[in-house]
Protein backbone atom coordinates (compact mmCIF):
# COMPACT_ATOMS: atom_id res chain seq x y z
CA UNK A 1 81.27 -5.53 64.96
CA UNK A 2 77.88 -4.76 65.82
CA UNK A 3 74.60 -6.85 64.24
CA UNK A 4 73.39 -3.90 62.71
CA UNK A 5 76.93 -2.75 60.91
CA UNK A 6 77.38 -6.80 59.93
CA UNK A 7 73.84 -6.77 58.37
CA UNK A 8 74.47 -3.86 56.74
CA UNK A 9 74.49 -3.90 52.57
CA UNK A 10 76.70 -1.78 50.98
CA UNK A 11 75.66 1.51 49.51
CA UNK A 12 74.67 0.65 45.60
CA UNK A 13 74.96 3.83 42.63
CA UNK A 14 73.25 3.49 39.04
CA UNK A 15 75.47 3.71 36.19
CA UNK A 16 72.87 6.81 35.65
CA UNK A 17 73.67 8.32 38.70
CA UNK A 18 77.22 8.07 38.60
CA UNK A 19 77.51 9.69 35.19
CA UNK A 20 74.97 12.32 36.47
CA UNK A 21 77.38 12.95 39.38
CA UNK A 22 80.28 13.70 37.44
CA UNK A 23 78.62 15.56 34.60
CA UNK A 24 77.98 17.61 37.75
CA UNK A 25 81.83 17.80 39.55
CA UNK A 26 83.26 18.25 36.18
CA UNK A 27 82.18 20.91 32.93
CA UNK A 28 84.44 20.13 30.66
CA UNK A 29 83.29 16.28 30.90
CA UNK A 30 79.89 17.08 30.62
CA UNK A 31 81.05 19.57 27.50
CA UNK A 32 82.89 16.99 26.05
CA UNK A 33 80.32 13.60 26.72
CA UNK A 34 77.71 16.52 24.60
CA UNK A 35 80.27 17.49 22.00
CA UNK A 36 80.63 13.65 20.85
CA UNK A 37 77.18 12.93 21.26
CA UNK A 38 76.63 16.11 18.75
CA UNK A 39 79.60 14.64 16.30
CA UNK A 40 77.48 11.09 16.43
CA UNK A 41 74.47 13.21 14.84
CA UNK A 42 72.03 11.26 16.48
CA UNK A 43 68.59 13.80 17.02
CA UNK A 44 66.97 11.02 19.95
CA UNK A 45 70.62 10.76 21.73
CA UNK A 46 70.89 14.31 21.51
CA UNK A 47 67.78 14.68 23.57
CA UNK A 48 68.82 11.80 26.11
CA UNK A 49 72.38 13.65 26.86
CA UNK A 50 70.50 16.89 27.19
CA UNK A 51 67.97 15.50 30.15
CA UNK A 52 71.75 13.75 31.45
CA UNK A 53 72.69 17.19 31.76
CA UNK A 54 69.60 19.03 33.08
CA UNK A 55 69.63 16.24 36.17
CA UNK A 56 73.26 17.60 36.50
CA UNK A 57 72.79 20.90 36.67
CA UNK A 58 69.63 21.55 39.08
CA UNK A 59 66.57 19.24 36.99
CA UNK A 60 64.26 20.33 34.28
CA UNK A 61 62.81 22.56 36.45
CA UNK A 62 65.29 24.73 37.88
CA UNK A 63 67.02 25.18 34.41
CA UNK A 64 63.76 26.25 33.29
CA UNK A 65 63.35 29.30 35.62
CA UNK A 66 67.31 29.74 35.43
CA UNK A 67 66.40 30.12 31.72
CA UNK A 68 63.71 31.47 31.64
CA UNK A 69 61.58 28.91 29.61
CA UNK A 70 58.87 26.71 30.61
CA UNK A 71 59.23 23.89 32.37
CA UNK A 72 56.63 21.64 31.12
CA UNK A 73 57.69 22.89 27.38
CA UNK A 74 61.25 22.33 28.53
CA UNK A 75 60.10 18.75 29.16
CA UNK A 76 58.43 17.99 25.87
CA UNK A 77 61.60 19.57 24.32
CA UNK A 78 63.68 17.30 26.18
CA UNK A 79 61.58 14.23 24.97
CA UNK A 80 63.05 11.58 22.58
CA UNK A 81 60.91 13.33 19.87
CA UNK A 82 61.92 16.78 21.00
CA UNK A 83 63.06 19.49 18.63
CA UNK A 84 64.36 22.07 20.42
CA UNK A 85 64.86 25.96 18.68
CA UNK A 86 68.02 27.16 18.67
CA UNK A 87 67.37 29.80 21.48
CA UNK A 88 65.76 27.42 23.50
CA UNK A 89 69.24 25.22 23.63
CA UNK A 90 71.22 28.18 23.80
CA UNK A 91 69.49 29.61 26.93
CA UNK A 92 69.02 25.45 28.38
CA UNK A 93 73.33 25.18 27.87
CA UNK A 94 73.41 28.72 29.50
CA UNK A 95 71.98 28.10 32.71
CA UNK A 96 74.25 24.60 32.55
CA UNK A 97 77.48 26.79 32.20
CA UNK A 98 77.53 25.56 28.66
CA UNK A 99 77.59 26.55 25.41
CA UNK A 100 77.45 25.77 21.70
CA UNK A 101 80.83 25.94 19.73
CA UNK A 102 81.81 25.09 16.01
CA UNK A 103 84.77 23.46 14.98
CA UNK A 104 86.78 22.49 11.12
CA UNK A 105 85.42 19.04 10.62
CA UNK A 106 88.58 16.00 10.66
């Protein structure tokens, strides 16, 4: 084995970055990881899972234009303080290939 190869450290992933990743190979994951963090009615998690997402599915900024909102208003929506309308999260889970659903409470 060469020097270099030997010295070599293996390749190291973020918890973050793995989850991102497979929000991104997988939909119904990402659908499902939102859907319980919706159920845990938690306003500040709610914003966290969304910016999960947008990284996911192209960044803030590319789900901005795909949506047709602004990106730096897309940013301060996506904040832990953020409030976002409800047209403004149904055209952000849009351009994700999401959307919002209801369901009979257990």
């Amino acid at each position: 084995m060469s020097k270099a190869k030997a010295s070599r450290k293996p390749a190291v992933r973020s918890h973050e970055d793995s989850t991102v990743e497979s929000f991104r190979r997988d939909r119904k994951y990402a659908a499902a990881y939102l859907d319980q963090v919706l159920a845990d009615g938690d306003q500040q998690e709610l914003m966290l899972a969304l910016r999960r997402l947008s990284e996911a599915f192209g960044g803030v900024p590319g789900l901005a234009q795909q949506a047709g909102l602004n990106a730096t208003t897309l940013y301060r929506t996506l904040s832990g303080n953020g409030n976002p309308e409800l047209r403004t999260l149904r055209a952000l889970l849009d351009a994700m290939g999401l959307r919002l659903s209801i369901a009979p409470a257990s």
